[in-house]
N, C-alpha and C. Protein backbone atom coordinates (compact mmCIF):
# COMPACT_ATOMS: atom_id res chain seq x y z
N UNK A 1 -65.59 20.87 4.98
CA UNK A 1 -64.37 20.13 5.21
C UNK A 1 -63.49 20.25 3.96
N UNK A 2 -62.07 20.73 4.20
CA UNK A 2 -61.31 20.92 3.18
C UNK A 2 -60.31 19.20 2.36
N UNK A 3 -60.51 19.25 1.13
CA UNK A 3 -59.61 17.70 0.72
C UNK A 3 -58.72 18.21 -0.05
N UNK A 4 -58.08 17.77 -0.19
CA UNK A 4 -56.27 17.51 -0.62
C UNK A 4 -56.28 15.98 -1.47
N UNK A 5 -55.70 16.60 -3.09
CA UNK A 5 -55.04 15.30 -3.52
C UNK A 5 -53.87 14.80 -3.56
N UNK A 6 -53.75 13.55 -3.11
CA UNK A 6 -52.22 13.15 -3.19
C UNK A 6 -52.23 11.87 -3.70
N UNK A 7 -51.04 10.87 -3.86
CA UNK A 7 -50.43 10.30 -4.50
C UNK A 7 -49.79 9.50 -3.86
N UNK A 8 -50.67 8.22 -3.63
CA UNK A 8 -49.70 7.19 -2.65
C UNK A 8 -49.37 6.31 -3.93
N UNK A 9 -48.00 6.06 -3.35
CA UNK A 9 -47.38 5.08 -4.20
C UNK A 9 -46.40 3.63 -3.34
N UNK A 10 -45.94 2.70 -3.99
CA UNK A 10 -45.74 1.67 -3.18
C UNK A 10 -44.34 1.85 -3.10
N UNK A 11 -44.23 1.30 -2.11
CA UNK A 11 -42.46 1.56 -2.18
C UNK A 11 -41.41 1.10 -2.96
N UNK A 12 -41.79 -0.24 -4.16
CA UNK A 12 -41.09 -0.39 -5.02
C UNK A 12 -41.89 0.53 -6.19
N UNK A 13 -42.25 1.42 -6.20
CA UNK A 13 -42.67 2.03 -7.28
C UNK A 13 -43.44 1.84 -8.48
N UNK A 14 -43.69 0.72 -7.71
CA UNK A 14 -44.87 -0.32 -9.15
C UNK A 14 -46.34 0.36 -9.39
N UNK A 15 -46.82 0.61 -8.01
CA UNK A 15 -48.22 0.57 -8.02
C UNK A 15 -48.57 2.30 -7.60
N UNK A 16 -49.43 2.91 -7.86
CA UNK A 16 -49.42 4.72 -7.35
C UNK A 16 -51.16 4.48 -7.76
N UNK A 17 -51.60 5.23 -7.38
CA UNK A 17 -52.60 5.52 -6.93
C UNK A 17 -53.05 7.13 -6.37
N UNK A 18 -53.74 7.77 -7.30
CA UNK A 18 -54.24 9.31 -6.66
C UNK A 18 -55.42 9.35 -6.11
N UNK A 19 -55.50 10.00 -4.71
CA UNK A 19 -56.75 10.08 -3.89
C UNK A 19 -57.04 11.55 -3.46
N UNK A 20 -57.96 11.67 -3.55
CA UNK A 20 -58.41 12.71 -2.60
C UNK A 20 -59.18 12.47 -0.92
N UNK A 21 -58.18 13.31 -0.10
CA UNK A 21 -58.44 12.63 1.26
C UNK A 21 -58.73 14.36 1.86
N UNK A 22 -59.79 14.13 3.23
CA UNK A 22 -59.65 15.28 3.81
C UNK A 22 -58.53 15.40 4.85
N UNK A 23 -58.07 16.97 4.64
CA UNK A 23 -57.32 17.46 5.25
C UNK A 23 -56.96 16.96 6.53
N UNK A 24 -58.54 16.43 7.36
CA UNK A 24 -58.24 15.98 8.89
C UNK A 24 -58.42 15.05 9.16
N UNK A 25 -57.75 14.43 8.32
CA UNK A 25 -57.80 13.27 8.39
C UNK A 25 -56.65 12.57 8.29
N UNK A 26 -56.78 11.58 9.86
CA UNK A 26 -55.47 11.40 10.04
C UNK A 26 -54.44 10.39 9.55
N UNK A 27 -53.25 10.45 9.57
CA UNK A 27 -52.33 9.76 8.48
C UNK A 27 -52.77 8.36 8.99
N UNK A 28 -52.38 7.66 10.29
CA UNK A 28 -52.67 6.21 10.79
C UNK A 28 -53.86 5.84 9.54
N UNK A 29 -55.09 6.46 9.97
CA UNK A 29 -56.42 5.62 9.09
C UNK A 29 -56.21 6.02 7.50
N UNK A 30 -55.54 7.07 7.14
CA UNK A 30 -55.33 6.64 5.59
C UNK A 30 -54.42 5.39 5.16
N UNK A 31 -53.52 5.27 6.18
CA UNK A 31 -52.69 4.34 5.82
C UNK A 31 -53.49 2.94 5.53
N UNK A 32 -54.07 2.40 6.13
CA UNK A 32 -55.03 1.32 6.10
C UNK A 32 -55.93 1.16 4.80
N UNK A 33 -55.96 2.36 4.09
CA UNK A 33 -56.85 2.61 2.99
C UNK A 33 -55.97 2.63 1.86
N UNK A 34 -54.75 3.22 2.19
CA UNK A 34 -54.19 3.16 1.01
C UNK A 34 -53.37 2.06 0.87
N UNK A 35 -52.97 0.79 1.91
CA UNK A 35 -52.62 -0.18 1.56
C UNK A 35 -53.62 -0.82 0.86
N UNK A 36 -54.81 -1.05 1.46
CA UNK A 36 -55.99 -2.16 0.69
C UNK A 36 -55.63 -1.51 -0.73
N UNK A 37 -55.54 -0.07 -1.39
CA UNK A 37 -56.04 0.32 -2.30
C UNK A 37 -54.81 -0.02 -3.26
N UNK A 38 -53.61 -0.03 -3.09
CA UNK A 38 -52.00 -0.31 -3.52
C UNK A 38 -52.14 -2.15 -3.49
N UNK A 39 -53.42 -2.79 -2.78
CA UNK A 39 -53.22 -3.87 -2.90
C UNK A 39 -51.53 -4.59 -2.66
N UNK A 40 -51.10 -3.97 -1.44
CA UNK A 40 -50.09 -4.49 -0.85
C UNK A 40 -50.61 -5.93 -0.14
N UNK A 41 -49.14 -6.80 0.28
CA UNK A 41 -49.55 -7.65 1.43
C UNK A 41 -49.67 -7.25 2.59
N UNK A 42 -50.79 -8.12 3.69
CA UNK A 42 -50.95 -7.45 4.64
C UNK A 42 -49.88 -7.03 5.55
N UNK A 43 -49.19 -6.31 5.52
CA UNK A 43 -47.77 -5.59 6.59
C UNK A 43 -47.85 -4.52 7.18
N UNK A 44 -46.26 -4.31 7.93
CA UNK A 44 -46.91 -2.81 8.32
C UNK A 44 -46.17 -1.58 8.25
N UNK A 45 -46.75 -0.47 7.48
CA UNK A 45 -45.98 0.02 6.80
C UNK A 45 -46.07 1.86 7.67
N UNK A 46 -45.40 2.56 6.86
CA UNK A 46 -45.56 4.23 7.47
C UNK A 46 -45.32 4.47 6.15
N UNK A 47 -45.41 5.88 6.29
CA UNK A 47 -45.52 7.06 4.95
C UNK A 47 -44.02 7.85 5.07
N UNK A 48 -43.90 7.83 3.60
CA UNK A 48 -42.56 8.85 3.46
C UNK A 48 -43.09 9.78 2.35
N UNK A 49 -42.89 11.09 2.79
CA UNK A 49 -43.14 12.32 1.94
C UNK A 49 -41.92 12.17 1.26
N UNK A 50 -41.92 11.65 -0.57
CA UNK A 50 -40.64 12.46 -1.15
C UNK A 50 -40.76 13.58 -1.21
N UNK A 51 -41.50 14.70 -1.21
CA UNK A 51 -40.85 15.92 -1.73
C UNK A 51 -39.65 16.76 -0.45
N UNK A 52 -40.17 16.06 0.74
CA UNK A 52 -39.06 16.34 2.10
C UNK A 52 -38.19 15.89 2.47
N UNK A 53 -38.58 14.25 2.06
CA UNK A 53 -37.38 13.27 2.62
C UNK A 53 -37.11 12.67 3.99
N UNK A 54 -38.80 12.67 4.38
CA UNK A 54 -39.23 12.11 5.85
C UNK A 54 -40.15 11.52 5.87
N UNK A 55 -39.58 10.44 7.24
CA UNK A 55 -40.98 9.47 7.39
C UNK A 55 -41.80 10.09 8.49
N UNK A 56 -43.25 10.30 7.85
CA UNK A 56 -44.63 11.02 8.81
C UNK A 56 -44.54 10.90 9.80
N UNK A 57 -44.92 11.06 10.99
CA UNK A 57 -45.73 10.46 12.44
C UNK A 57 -47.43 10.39 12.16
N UNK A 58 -47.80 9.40 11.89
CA UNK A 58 -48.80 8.63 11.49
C UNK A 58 -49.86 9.08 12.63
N UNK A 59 -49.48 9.83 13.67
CA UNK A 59 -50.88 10.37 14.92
C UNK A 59 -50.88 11.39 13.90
N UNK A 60 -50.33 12.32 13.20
CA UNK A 60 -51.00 13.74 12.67
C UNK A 60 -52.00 13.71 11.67
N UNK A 61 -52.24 14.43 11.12
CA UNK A 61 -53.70 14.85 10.08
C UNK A 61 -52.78 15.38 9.12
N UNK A 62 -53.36 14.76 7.54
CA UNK A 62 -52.53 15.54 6.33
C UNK A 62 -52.56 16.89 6.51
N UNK A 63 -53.32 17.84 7.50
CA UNK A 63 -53.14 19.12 7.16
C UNK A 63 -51.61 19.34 8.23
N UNK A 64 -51.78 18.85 9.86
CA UNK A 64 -50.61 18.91 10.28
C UNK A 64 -49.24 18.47 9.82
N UNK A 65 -49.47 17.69 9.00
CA UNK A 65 -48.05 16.84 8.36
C UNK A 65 -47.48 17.88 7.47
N UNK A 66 -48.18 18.80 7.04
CA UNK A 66 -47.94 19.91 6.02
C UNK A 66 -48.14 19.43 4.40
N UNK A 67 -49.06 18.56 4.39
CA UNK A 67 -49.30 17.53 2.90
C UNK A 67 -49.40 18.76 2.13
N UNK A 68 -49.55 19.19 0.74
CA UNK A 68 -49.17 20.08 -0.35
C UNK A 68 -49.82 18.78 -1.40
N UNK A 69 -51.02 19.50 -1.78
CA UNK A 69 -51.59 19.16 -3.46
C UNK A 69 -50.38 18.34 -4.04
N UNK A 70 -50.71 17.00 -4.55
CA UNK A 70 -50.02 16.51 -5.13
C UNK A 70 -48.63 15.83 -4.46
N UNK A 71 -48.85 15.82 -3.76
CA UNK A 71 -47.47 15.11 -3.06
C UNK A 71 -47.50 13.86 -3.10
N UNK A 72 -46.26 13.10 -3.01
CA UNK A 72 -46.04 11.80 -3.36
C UNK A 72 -45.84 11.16 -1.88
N UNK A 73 -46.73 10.18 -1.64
CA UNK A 73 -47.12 9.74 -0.10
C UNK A 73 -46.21 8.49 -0.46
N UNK A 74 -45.09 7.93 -0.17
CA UNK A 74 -44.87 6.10 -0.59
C UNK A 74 -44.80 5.36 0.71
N UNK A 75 -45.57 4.51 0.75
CA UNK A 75 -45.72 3.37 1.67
C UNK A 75 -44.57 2.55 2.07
N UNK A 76 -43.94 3.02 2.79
CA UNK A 76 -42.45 2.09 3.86
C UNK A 76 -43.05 1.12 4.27
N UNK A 77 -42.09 -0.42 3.88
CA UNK A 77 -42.46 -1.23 5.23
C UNK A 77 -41.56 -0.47 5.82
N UNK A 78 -41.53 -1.62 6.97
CA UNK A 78 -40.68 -1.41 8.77
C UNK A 78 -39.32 -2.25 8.49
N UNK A 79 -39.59 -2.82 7.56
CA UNK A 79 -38.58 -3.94 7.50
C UNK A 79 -37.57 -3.46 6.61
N UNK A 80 -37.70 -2.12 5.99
CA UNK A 80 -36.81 -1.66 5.31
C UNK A 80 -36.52 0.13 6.01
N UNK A 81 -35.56 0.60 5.05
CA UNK A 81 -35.48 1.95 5.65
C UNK A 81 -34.80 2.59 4.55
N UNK A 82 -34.90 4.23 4.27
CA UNK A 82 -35.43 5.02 3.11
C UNK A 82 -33.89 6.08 3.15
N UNK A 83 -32.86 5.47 2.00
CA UNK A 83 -31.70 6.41 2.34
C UNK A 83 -32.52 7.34 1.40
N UNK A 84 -32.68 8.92 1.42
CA UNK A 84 -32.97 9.85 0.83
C UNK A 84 -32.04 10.55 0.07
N UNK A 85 -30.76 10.44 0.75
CA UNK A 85 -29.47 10.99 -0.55
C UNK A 85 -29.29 10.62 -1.72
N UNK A 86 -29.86 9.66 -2.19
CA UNK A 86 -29.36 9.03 -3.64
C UNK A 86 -30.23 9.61 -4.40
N UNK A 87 -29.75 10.07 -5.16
CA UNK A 87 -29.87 10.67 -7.37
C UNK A 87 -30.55 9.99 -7.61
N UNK A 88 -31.02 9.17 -7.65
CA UNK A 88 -31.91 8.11 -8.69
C UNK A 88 -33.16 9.34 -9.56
N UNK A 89 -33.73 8.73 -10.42
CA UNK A 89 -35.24 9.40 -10.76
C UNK A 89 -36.16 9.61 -9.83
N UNK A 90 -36.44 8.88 -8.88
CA UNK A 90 -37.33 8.72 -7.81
C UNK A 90 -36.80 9.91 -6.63
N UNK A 91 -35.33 9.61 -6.31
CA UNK A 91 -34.77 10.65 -5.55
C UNK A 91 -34.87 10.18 -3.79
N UNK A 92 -35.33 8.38 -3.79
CA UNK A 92 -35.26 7.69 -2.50
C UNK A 92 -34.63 5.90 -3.29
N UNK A 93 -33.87 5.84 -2.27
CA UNK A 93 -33.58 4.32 -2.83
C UNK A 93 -33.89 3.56 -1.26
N UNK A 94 -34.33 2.14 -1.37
CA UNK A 94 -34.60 1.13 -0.04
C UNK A 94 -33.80 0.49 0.44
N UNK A 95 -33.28 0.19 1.70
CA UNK A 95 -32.35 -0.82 2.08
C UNK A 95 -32.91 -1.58 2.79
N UNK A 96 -32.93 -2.94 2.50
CA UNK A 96 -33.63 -4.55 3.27
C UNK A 96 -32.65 -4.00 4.72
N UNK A 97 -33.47 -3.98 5.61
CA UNK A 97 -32.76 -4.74 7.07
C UNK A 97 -32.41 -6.39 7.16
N UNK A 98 -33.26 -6.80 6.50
CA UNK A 98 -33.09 -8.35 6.37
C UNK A 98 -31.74 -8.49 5.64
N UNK A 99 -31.26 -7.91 4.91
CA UNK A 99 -30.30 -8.60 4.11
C UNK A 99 -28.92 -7.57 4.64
N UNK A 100 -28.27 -8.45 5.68
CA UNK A 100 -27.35 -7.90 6.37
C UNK A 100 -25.92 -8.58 6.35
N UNK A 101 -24.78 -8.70 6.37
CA UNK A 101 -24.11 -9.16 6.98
C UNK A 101 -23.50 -10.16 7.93
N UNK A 102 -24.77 -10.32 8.63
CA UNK A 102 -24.39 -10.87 9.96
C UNK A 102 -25.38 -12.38 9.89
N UNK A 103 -25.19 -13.13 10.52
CA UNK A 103 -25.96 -14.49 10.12
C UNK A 103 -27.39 -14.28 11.20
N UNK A 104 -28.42 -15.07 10.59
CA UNK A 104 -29.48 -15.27 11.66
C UNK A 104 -29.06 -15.27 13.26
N UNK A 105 -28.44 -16.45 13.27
CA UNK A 105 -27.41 -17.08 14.59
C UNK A 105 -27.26 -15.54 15.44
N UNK A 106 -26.85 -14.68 14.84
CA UNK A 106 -26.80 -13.60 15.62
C UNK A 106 -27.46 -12.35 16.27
N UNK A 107 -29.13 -13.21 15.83
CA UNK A 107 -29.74 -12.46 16.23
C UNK A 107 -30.67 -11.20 15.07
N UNK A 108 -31.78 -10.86 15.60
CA UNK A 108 -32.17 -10.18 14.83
C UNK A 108 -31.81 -8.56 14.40
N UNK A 109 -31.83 -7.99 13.62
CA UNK A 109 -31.09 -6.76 13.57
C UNK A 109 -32.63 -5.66 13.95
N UNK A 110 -32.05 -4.74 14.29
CA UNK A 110 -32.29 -3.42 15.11
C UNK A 110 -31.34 -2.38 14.51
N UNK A 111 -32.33 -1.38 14.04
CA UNK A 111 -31.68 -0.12 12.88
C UNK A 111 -31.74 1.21 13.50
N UNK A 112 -31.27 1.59 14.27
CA UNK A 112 -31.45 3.30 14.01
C UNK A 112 -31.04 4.16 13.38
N UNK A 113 -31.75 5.05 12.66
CA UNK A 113 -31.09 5.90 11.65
C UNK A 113 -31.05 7.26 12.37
N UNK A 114 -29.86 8.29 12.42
CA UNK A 114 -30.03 9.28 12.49
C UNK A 114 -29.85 10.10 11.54
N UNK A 115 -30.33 11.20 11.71
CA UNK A 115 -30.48 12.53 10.37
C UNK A 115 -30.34 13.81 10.96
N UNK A 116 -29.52 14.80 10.13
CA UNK A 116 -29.68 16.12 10.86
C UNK A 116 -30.74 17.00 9.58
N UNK A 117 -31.04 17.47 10.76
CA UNK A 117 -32.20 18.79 9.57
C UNK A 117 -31.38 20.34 9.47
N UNK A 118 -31.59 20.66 8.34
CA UNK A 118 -31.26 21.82 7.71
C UNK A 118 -30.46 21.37 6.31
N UNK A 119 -30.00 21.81 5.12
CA UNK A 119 -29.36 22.27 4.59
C UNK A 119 -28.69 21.26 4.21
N UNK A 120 -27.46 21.01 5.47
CA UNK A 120 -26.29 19.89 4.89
C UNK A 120 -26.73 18.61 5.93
N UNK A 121 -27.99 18.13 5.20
CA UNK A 121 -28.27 16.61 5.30
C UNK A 121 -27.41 15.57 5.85
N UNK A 122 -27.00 15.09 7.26
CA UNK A 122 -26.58 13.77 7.12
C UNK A 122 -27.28 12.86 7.00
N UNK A 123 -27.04 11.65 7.05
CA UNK A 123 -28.10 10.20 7.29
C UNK A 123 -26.92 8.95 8.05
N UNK A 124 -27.11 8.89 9.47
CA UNK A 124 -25.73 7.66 9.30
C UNK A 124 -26.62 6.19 9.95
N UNK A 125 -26.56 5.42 10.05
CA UNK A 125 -27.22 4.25 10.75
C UNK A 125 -26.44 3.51 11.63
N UNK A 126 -26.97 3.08 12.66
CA UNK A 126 -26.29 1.99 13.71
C UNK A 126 -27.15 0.57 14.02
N UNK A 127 -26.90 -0.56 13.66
CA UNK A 127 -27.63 -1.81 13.38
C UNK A 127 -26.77 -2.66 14.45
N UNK A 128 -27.56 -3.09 15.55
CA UNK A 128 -27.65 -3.99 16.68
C UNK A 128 -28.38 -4.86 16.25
N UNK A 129 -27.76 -6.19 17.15
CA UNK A 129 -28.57 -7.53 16.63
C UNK A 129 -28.99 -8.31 18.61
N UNK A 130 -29.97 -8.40 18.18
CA UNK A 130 -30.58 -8.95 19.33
C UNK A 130 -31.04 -10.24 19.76
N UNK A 131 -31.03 -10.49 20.96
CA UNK A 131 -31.74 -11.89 21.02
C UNK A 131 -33.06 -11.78 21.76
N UNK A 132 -33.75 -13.18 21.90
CA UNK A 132 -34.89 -12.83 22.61
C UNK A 132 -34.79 -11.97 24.02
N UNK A 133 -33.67 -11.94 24.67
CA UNK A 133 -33.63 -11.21 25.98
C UNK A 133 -33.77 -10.30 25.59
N UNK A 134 -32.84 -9.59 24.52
CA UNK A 134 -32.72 -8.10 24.74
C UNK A 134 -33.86 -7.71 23.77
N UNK A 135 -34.26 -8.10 22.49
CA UNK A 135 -35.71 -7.42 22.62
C UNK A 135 -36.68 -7.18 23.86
N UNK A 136 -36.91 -8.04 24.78
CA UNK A 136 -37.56 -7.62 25.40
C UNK A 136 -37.14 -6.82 26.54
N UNK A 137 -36.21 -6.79 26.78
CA UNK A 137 -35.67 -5.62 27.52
C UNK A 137 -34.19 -4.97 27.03
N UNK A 138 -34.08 -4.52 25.73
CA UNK A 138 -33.46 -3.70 25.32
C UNK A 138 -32.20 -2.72 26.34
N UNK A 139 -33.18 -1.95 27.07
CA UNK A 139 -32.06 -1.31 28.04
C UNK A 139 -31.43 -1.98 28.81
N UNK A 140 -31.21 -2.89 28.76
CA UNK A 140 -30.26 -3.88 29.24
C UNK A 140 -28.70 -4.27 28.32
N UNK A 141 -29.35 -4.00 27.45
CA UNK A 141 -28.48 -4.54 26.07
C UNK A 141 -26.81 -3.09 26.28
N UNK A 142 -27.56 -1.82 26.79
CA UNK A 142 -26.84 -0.87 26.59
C UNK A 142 -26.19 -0.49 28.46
N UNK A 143 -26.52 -1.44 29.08
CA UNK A 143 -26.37 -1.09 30.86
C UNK A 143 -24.99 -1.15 30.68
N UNK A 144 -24.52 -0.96 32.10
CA UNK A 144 -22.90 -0.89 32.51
C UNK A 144 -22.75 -2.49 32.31
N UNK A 145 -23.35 -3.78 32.40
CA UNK A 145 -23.04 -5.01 32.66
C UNK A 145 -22.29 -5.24 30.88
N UNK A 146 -23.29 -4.48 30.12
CA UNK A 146 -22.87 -4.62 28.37
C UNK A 146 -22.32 -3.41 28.29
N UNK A 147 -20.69 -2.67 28.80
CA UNK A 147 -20.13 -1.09 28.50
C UNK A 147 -19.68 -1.81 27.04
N UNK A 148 -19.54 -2.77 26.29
CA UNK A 148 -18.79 -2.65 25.04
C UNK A 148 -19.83 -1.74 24.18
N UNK A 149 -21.42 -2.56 24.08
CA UNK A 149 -22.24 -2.50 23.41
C UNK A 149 -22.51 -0.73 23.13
N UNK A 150 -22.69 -0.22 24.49
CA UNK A 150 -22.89 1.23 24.86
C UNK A 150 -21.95 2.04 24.48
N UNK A 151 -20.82 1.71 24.63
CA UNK A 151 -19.33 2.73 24.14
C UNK A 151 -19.13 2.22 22.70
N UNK A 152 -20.04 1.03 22.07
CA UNK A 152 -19.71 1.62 20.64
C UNK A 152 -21.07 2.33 20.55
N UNK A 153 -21.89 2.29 21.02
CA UNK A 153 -23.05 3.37 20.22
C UNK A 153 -22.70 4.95 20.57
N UNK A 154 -21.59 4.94 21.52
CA UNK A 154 -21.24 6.25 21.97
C UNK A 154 -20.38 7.38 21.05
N UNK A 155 -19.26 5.95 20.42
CA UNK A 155 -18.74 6.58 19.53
C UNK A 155 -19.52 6.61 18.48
N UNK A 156 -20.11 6.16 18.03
CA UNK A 156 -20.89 6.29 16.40
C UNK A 156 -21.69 7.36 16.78
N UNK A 157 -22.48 7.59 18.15
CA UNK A 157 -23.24 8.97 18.18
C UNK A 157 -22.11 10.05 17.68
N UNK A 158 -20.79 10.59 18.88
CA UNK A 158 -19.92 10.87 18.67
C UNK A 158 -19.61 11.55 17.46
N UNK A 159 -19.00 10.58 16.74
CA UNK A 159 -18.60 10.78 15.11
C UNK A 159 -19.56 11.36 14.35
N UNK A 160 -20.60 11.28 14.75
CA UNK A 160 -21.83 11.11 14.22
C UNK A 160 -22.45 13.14 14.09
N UNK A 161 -22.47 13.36 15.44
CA UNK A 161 -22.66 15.24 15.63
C UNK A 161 -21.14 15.89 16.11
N UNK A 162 -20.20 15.34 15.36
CA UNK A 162 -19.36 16.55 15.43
C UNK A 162 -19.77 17.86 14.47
N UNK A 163 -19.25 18.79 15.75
CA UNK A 163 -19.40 20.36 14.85
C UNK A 163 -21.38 20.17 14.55
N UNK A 164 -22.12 19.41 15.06
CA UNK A 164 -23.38 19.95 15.06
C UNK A 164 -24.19 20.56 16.38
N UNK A 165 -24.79 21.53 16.01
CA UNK A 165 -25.45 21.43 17.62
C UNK A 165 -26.67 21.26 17.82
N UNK A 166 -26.84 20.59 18.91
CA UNK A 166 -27.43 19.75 18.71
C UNK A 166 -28.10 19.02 20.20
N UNK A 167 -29.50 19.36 20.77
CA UNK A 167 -30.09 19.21 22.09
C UNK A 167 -30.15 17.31 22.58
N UNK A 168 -30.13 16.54 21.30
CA UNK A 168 -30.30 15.18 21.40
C UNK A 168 -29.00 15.01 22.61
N UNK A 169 -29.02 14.22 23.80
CA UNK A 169 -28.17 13.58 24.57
C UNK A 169 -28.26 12.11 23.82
N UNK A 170 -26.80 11.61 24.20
CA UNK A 170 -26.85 10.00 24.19
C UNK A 170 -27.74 9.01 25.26
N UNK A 171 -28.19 9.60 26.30
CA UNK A 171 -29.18 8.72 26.47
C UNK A 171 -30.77 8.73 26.80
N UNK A 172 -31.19 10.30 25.68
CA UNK A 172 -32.44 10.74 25.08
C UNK A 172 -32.51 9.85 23.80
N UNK A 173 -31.34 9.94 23.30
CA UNK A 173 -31.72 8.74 21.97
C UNK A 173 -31.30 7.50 22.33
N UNK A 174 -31.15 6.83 23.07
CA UNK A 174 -30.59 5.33 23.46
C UNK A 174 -32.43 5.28 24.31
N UNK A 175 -32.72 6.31 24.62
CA UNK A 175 -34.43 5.62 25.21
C UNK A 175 -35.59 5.76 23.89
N UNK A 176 -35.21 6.46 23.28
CA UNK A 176 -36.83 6.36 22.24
C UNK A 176 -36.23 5.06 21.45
N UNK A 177 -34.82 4.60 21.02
CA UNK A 177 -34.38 3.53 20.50
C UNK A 177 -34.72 2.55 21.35
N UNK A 178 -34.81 2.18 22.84
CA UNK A 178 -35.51 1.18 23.39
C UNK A 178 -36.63 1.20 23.31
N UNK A 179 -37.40 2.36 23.58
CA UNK A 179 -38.66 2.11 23.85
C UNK A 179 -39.58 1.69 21.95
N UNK A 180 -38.91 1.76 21.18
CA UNK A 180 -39.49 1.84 19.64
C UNK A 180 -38.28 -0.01 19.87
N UNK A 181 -37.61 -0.39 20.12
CA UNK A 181 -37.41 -1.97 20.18
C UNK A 181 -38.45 -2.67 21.14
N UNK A 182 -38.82 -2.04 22.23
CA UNK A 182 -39.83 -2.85 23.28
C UNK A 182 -40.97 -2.99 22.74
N UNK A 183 -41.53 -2.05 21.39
CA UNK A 183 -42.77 -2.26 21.02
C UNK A 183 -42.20 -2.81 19.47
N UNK A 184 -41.53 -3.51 19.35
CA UNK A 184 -41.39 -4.21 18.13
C UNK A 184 -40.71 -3.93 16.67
N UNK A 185 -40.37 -1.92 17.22
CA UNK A 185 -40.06 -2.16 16.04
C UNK A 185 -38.56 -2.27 15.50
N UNK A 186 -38.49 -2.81 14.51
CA UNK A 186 -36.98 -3.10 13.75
C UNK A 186 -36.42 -1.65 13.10
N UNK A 187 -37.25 -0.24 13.01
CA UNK A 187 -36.30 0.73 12.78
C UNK A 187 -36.67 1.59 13.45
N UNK A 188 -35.58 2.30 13.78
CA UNK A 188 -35.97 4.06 14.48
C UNK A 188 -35.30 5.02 13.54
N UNK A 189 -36.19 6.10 13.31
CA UNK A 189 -35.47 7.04 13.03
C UNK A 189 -35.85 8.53 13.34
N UNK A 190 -34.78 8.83 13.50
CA UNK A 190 -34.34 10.32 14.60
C UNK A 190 -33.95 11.69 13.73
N UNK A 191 -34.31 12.79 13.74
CA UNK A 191 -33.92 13.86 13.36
C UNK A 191 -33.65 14.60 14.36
N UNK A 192 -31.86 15.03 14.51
CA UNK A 192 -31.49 15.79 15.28
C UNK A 192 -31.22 17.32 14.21
């Protein structure tokens, strides 16, 4: 069995930690190991590769993820989300979903980020605020009964892939954005 060392670190950058993990072994159950080991609180978090500037899908195996000796694994909560454009030293800065704009009263916020791959990087986000109805049924939130809600996510898609091309439809990404709100979570994010 082949192992790979890498380098989980916490997402405020305090705590890092180098492991050696096997190759097939999959991201979900390291994650569990490398929180106890980062001595985080218990939350729930995913992996962002800095050297790419993406968050994992946690079903693959460090060898499918394409992990590389030495890579810097950092532990995302959910409750935040990872602009990758910024200069800093680190070369990722965090943005609270919690700390928004908009008052409690209005509901909880709901993030999707989109990103294009290749070259000239975008990153733009669209933040909906929900109530108990529409968490639990989300596609409701975007039906003909709510056209405001839907025709602004239309234009921000819109604005969003001009001049890209690009297979994502508006309502291929308006369903993995429900179906990732029906199971709880507070961010999506999409690479078109």
């Amino acid at each position: 069995m082949s192992e790979i060392k890498v380098i989980f670190e916490s997402y405020d950058s305090n705590i890092s930690k180098n492991k050696t993990v096997p190759l097939d072994l999959c991201l979900d159950d390291a994650l569990q190991g490398a929180v106890m080991s980062l001595g985080l609180q218990n939350a729930s978090y995913r992996f962002g590769l800095v050297r790419t500037g993406e968050v994992l899908a946690t079903h693959l195996t460090f060898e499918e993820s394409k992990i590389l000796p030495n890579d810097r694994l950092v532990l995302i909560p959910f409750d935040k989300t990872v602009d990758w454009t910024k200069n800093n030293s680190k070369s990722y800065e965090y943005v609270d979903l919690s700390a928004t704009d908009k008052n409690a009263s209005d509901g909880i916020p709901y993030k999707l980020s989109l990103s294009t791959i290749g070259n000239n990087k975008k990153l733009k986000d669209h933040i909906i605020y929900l109530d108990e109805y529409y968490e639990n049924h989300p596609n409701d939130f975007f039906s003909d009964f709510n056209n405001h809600e839907k025709t602004r996510f239309e234009n921000f898609y819109r604005n969003f892939i001009e001049n890209e091309d690009t297979s994502y439809s508006i309502n291929k990404i308006l369903k993995i954005w429900c179906d990732d709100i029906s199971q709880g979570y507070r961010l999506t994010l999409i690479e078109i």
